[in-house]
PDB file of N, CA and C in Angstrom:
ATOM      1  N   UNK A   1     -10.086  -6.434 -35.334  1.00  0.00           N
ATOM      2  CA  UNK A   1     -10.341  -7.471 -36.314  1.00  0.00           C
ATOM      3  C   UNK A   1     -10.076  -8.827 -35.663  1.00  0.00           C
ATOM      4  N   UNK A   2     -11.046  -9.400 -35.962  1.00  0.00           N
ATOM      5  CA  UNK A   2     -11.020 -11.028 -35.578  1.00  0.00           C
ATOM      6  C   UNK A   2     -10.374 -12.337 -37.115  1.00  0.00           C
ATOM      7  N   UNK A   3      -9.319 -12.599 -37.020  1.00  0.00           N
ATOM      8  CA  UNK A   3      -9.245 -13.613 -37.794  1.00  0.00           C
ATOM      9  C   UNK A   3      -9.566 -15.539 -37.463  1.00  0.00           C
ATOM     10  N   UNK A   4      -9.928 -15.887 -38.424  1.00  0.00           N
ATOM     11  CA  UNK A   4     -10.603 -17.517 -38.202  1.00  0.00           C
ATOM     12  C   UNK A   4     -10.050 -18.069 -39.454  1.00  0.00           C
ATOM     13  N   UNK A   5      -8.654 -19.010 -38.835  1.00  0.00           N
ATOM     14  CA  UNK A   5      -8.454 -19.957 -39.531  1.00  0.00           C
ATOM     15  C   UNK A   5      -8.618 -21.459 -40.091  1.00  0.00           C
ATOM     16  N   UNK A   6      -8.943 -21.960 -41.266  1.00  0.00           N
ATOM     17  CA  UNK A   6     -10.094 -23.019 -41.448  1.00  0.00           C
ATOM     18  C   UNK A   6      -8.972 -23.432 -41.869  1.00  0.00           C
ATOM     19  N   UNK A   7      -8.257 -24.404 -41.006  1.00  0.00           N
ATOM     20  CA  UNK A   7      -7.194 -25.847 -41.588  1.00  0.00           C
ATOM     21  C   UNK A   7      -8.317 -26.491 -42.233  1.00  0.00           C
ATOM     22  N   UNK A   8      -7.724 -26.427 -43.653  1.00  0.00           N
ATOM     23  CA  UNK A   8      -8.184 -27.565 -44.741  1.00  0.00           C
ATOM     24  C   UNK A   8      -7.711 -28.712 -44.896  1.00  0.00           C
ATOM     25  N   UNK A   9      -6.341 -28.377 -44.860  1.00  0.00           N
ATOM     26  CA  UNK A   9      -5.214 -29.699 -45.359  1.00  0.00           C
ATOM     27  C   UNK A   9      -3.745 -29.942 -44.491  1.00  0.00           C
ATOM     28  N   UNK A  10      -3.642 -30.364 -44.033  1.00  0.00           N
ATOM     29  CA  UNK A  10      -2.130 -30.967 -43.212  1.00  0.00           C
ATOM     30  C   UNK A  10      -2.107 -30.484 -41.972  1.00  0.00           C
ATOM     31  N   UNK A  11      -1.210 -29.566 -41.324  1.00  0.00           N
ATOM     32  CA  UNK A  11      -0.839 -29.750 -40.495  1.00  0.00           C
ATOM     33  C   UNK A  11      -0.360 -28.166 -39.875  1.00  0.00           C
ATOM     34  N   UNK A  12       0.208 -28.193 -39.076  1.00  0.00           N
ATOM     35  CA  UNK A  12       1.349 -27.507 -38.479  1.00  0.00           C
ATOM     36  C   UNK A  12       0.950 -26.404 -36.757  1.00  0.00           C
ATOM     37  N   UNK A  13       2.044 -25.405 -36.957  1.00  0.00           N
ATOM     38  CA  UNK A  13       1.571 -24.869 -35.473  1.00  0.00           C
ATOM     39  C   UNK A  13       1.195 -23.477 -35.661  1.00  0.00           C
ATOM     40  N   UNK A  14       0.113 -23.282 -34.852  1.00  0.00           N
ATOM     41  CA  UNK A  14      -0.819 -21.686 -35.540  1.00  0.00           C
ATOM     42  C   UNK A  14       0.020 -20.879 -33.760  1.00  0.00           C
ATOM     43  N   UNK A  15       0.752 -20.137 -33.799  1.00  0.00           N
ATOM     44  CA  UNK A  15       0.854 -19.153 -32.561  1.00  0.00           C
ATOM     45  C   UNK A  15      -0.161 -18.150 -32.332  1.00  0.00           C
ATOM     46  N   UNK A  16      -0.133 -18.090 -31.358  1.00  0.00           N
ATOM     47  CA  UNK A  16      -1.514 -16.758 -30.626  1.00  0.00           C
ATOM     48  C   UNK A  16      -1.313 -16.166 -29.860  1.00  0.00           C
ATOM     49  N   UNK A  17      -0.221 -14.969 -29.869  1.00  0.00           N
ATOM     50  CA  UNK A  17       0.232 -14.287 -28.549  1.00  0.00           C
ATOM     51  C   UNK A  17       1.394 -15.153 -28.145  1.00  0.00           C
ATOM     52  N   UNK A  18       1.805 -15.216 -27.237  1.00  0.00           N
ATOM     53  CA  UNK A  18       2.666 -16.586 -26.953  1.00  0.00           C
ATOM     54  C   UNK A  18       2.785 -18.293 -26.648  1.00  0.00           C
ATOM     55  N   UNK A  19       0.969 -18.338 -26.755  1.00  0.00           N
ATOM     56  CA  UNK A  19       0.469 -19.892 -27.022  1.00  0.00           C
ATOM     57  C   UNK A  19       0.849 -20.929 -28.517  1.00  0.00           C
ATOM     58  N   UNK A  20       1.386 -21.708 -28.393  1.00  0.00           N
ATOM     59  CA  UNK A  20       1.589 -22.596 -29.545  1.00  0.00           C
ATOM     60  C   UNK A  20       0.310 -23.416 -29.184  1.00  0.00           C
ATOM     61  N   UNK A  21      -0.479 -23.529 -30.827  1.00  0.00           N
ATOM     62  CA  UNK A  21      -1.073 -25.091 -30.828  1.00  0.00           C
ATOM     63  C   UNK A  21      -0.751 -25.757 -31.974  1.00  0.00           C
ATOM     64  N   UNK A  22      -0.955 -26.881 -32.189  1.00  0.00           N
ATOM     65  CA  UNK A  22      -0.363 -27.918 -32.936  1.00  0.00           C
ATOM     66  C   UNK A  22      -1.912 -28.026 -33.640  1.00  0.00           C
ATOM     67  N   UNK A  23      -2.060 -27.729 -34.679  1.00  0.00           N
ATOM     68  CA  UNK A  23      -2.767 -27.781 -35.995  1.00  0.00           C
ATOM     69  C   UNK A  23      -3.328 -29.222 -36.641  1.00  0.00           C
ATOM     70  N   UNK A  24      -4.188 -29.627 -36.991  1.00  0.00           N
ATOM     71  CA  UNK A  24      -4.694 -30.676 -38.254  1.00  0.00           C
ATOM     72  C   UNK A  24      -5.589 -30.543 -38.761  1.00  0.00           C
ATOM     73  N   UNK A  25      -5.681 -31.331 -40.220  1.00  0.00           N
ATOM     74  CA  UNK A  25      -7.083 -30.823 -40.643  1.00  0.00           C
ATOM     75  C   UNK A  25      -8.273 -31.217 -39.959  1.00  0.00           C
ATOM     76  N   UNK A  26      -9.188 -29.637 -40.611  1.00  0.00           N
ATOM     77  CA  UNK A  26     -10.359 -29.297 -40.060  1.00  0.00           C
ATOM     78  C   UNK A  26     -10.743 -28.991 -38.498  1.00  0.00           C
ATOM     79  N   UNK A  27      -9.049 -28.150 -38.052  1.00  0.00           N
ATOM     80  CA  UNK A  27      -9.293 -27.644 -36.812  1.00  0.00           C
ATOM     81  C   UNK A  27      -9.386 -26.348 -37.158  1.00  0.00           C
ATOM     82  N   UNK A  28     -10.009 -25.314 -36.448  1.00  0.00           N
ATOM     83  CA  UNK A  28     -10.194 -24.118 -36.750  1.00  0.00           C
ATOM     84  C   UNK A  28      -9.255 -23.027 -35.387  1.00  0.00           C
ATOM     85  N   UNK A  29      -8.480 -21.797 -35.901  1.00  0.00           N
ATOM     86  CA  UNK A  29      -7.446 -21.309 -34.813  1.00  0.00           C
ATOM     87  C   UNK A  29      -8.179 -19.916 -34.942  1.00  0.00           C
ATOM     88  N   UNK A  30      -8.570 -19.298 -33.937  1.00  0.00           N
ATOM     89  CA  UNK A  30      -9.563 -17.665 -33.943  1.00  0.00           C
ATOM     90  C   UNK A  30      -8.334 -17.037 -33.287  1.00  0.00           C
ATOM     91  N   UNK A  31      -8.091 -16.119 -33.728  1.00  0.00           N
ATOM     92  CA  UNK A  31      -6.768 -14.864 -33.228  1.00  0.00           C
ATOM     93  C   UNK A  31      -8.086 -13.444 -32.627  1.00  0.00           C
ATOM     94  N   UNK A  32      -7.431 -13.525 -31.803  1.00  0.00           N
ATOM     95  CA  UNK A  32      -8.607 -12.100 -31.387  1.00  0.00           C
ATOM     96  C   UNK A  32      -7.944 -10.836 -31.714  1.00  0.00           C
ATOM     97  N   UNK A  33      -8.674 -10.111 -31.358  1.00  0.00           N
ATOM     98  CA  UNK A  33      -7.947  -8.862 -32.205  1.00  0.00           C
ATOM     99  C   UNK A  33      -6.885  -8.198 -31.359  1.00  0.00           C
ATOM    100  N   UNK A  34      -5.932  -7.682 -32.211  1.00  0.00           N
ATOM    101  CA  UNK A  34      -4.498  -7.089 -31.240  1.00  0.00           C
ATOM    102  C   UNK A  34      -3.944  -7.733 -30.572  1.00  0.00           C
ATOM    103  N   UNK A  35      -3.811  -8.786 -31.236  1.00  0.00           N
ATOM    104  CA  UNK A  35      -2.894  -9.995 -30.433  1.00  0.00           C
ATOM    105  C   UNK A  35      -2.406 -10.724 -31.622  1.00  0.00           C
ATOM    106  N   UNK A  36      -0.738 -11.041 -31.458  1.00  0.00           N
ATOM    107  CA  UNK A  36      -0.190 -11.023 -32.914  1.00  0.00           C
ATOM    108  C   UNK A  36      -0.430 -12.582 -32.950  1.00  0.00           C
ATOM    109  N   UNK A  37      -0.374 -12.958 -33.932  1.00  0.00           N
ATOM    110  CA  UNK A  37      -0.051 -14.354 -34.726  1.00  0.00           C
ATOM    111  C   UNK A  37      -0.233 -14.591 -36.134  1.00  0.00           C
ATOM    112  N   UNK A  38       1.050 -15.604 -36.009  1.00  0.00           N
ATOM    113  CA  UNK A  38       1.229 -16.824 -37.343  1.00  0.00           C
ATOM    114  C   UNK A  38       1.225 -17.791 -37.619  1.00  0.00           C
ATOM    115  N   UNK A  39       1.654 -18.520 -38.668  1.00  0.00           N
ATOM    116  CA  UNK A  39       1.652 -19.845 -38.617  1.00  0.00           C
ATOM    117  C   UNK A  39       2.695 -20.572 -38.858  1.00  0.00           C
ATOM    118  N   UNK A  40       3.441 -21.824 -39.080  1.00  0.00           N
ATOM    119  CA  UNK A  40       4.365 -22.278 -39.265  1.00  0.00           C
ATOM    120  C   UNK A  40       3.761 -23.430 -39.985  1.00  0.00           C
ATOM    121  N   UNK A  41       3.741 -23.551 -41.034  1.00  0.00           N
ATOM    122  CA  UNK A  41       2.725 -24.935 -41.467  1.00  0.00           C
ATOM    123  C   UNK A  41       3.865 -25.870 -41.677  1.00  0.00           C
ATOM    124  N   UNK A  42       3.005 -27.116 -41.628  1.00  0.00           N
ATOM    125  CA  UNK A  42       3.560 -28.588 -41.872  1.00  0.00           C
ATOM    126  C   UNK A  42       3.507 -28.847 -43.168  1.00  0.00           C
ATOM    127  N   UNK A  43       3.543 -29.691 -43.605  1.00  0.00           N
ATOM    128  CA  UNK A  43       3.596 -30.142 -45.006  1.00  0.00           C
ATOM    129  C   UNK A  43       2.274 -30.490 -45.621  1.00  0.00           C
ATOM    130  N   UNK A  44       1.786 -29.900 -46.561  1.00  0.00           N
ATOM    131  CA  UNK A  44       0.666 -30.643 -47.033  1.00  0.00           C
ATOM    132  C   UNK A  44      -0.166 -28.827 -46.657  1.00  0.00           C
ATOM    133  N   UNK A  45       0.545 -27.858 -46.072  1.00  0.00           N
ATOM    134  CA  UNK A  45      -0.878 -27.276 -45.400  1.00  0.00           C
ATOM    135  C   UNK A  45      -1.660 -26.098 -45.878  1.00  0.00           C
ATOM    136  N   UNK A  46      -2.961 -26.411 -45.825  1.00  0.00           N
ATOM    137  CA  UNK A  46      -3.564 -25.853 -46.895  1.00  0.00           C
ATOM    138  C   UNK A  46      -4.730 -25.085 -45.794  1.00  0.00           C
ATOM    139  N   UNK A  47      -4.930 -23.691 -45.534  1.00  0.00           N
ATOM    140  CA  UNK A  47      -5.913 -22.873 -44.764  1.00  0.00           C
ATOM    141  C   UNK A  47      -6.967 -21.972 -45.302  1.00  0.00           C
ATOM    142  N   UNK A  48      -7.550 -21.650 -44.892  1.00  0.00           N
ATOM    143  CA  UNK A  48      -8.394 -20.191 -45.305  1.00  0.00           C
ATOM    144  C   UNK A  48      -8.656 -19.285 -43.972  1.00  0.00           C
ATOM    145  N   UNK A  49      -8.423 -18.037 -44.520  1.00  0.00           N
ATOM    146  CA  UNK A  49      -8.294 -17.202 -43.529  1.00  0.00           C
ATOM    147  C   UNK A  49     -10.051 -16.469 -43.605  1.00  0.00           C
ATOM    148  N   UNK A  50     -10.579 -16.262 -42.517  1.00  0.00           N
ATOM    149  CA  UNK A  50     -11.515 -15.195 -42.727  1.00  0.00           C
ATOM    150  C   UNK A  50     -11.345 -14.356 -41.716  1.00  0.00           C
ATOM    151  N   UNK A  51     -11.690 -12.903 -42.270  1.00  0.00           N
ATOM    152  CA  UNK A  51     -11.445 -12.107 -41.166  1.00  0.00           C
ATOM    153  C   UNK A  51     -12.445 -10.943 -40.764  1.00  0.00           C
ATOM    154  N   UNK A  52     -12.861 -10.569 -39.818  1.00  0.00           N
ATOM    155  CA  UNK A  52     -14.082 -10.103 -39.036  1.00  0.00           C
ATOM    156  C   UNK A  52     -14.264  -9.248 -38.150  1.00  0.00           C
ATOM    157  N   UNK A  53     -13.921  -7.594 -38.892  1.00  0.00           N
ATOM    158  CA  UNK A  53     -15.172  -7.648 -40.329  1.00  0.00           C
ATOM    159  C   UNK A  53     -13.908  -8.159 -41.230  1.00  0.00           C
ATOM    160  N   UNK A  54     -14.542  -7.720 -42.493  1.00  0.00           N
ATOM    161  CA  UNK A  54     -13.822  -8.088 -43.800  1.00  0.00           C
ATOM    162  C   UNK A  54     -12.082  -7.118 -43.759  1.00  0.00           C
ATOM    163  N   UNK A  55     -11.092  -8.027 -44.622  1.00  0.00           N
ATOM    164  CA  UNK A  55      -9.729  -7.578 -44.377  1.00  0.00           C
ATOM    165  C   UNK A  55      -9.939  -6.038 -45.162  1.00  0.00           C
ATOM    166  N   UNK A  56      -8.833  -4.996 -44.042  1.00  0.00           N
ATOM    167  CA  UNK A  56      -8.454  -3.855 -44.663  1.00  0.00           C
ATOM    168  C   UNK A  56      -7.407  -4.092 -44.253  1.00  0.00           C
ATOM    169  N   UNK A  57      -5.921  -3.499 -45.187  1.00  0.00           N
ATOM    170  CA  UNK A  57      -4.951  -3.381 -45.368  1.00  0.00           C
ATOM    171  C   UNK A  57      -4.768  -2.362 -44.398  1.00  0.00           C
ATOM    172  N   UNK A  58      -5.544  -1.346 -44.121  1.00  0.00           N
ATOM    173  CA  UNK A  58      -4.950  -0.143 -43.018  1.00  0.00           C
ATOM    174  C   UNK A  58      -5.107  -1.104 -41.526  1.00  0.00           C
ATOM    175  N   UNK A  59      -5.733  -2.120 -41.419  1.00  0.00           N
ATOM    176  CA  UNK A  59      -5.224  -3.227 -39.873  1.00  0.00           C
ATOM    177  C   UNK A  59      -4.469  -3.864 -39.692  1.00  0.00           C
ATOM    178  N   UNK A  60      -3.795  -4.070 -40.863  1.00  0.00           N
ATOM    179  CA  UNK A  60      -2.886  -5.359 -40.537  1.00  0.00           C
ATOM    180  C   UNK A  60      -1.324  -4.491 -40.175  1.00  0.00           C
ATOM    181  N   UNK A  61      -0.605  -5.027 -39.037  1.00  0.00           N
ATOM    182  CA  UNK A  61       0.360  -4.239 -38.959  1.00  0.00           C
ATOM    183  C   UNK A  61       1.870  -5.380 -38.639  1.00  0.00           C
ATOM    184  N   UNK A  62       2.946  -5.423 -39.167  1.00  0.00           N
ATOM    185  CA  UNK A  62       3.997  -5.957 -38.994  1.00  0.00           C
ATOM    186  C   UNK A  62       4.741  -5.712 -37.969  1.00  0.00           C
ATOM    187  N   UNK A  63       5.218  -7.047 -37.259  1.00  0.00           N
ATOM    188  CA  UNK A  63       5.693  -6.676 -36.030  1.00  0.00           C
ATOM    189  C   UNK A  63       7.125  -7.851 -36.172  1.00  0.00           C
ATOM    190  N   UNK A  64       7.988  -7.194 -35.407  1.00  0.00           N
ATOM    191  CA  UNK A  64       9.034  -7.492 -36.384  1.00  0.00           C
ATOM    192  C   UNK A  64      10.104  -7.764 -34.939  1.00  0.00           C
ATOM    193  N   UNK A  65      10.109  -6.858 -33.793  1.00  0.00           N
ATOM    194  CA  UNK A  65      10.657  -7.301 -32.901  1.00  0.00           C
ATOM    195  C   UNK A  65       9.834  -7.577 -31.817  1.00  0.00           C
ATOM    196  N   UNK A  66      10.165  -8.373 -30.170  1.00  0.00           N
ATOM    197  CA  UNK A  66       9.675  -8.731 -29.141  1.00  0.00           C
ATOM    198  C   UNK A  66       8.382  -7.355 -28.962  1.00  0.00           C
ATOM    199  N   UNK A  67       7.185  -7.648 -28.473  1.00  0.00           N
ATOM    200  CA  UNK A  67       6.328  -6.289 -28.246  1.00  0.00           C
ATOM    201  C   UNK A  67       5.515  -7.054 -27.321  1.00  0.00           C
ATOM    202  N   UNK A  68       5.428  -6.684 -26.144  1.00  0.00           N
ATOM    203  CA  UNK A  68       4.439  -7.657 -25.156  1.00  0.00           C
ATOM    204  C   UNK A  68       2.867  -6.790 -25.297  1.00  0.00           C
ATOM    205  N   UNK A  69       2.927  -5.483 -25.782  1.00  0.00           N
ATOM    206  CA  UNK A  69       1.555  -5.032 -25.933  1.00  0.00           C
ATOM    207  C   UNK A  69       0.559  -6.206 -26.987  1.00  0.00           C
ATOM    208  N   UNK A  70       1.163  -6.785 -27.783  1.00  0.00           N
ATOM    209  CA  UNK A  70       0.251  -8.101 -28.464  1.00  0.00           C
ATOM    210  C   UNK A  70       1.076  -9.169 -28.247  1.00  0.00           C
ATOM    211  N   UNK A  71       2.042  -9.320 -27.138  1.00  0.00           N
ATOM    212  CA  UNK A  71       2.060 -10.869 -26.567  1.00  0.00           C
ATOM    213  C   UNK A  71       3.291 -11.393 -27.780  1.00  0.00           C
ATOM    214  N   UNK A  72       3.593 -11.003 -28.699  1.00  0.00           N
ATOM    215  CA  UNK A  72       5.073 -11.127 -29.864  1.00  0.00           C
ATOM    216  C   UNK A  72       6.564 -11.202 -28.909  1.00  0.00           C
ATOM    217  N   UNK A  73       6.759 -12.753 -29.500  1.00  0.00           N
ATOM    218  CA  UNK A  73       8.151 -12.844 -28.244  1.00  0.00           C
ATOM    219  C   UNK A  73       8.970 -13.366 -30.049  1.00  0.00           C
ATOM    220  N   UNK A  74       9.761 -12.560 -30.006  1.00  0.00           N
ATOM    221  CA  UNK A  74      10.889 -12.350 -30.996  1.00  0.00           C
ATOM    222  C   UNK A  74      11.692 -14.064 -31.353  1.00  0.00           C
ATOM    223  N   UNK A  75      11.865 -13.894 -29.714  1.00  0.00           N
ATOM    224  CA  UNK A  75      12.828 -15.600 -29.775  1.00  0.00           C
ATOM    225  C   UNK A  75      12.281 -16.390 -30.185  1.00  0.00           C
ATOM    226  N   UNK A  76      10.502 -16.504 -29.277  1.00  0.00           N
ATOM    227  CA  UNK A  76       9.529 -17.805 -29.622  1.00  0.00           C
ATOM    228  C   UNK A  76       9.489 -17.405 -31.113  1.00  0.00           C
ATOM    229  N   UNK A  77       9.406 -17.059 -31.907  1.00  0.00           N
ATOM    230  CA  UNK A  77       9.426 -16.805 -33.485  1.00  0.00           C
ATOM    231  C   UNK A  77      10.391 -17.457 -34.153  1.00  0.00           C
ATOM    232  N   UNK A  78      11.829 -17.130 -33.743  1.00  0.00           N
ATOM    233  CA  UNK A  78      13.124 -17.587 -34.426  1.00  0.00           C
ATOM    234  C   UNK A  78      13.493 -19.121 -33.891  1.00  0.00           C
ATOM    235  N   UNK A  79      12.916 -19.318 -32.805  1.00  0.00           N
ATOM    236  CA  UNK A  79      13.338 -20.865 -32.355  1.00  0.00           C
ATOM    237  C   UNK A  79      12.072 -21.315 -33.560  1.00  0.00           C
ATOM    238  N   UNK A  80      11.016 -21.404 -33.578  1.00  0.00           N
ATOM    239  CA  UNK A  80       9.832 -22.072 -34.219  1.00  0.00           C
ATOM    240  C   UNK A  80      10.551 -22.550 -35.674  1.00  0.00           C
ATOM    241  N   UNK A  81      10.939 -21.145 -36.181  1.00  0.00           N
ATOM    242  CA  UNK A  81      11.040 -20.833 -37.640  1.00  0.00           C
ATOM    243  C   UNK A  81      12.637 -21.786 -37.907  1.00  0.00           C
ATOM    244  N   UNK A  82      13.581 -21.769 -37.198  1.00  0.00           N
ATOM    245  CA  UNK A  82      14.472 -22.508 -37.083  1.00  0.00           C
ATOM    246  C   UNK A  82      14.616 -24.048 -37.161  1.00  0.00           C
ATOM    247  N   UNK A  83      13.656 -24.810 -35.700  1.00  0.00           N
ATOM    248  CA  UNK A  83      12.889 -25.711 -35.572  1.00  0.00           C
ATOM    249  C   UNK A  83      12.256 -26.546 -37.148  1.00  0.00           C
ATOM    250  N   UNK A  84      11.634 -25.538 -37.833  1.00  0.00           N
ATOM    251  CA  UNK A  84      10.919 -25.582 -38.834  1.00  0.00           C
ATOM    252  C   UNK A  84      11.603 -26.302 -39.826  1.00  0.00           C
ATOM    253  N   UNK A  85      13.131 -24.755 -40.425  1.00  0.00           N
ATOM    254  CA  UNK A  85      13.812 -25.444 -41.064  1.00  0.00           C
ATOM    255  C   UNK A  85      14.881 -26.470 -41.082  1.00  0.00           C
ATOM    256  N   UNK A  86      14.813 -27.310 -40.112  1.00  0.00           N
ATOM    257  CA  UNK A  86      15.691 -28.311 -39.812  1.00  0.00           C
ATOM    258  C   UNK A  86      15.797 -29.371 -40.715  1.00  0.00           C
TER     259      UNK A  86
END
């Protein structure tokens, strides 16, 4: 599954494996498939997700500690999310 995120509104940082980018509106962030990512939004931030093909619940899978098979670094997560709530 391919996801394509359509920043509508504000801001923030979309991760992709272990790449950070820094987000604004009407930039678009493509996650390829089996490669984890999230987002950390800024204030104001407003997205749409599409995903390709269409979302099934039996793909999406939670990853919860470090896993280099999709590039998920545990720390880069908790520094971001930390960072975040400052």
């Amino acid at each position: 599954v391919t996801e394509v995120y359509l920043i509508l509104q504000g801001s923030g940082i979309c991760v992709i494996g272990d790449q950070e980018y820094v987000f604004n509106v009407s930039d678009v962030c493509i996650m390829p498939p089996m490669t984890a990512h999230y987002v950390i939004p800024g204030k104001e931030c407003v997205l749409a997700a599409i995903n390709i093909p269409a979302f099934n619940i039996n793909d999406y899978h939670r990853v919860l500690q470090t896993d280099m098979a999709v590039k998920f670094d545990k720390a880069q997560f908790d520094r971001l999310i930390a960072k975040n709530n400052e």
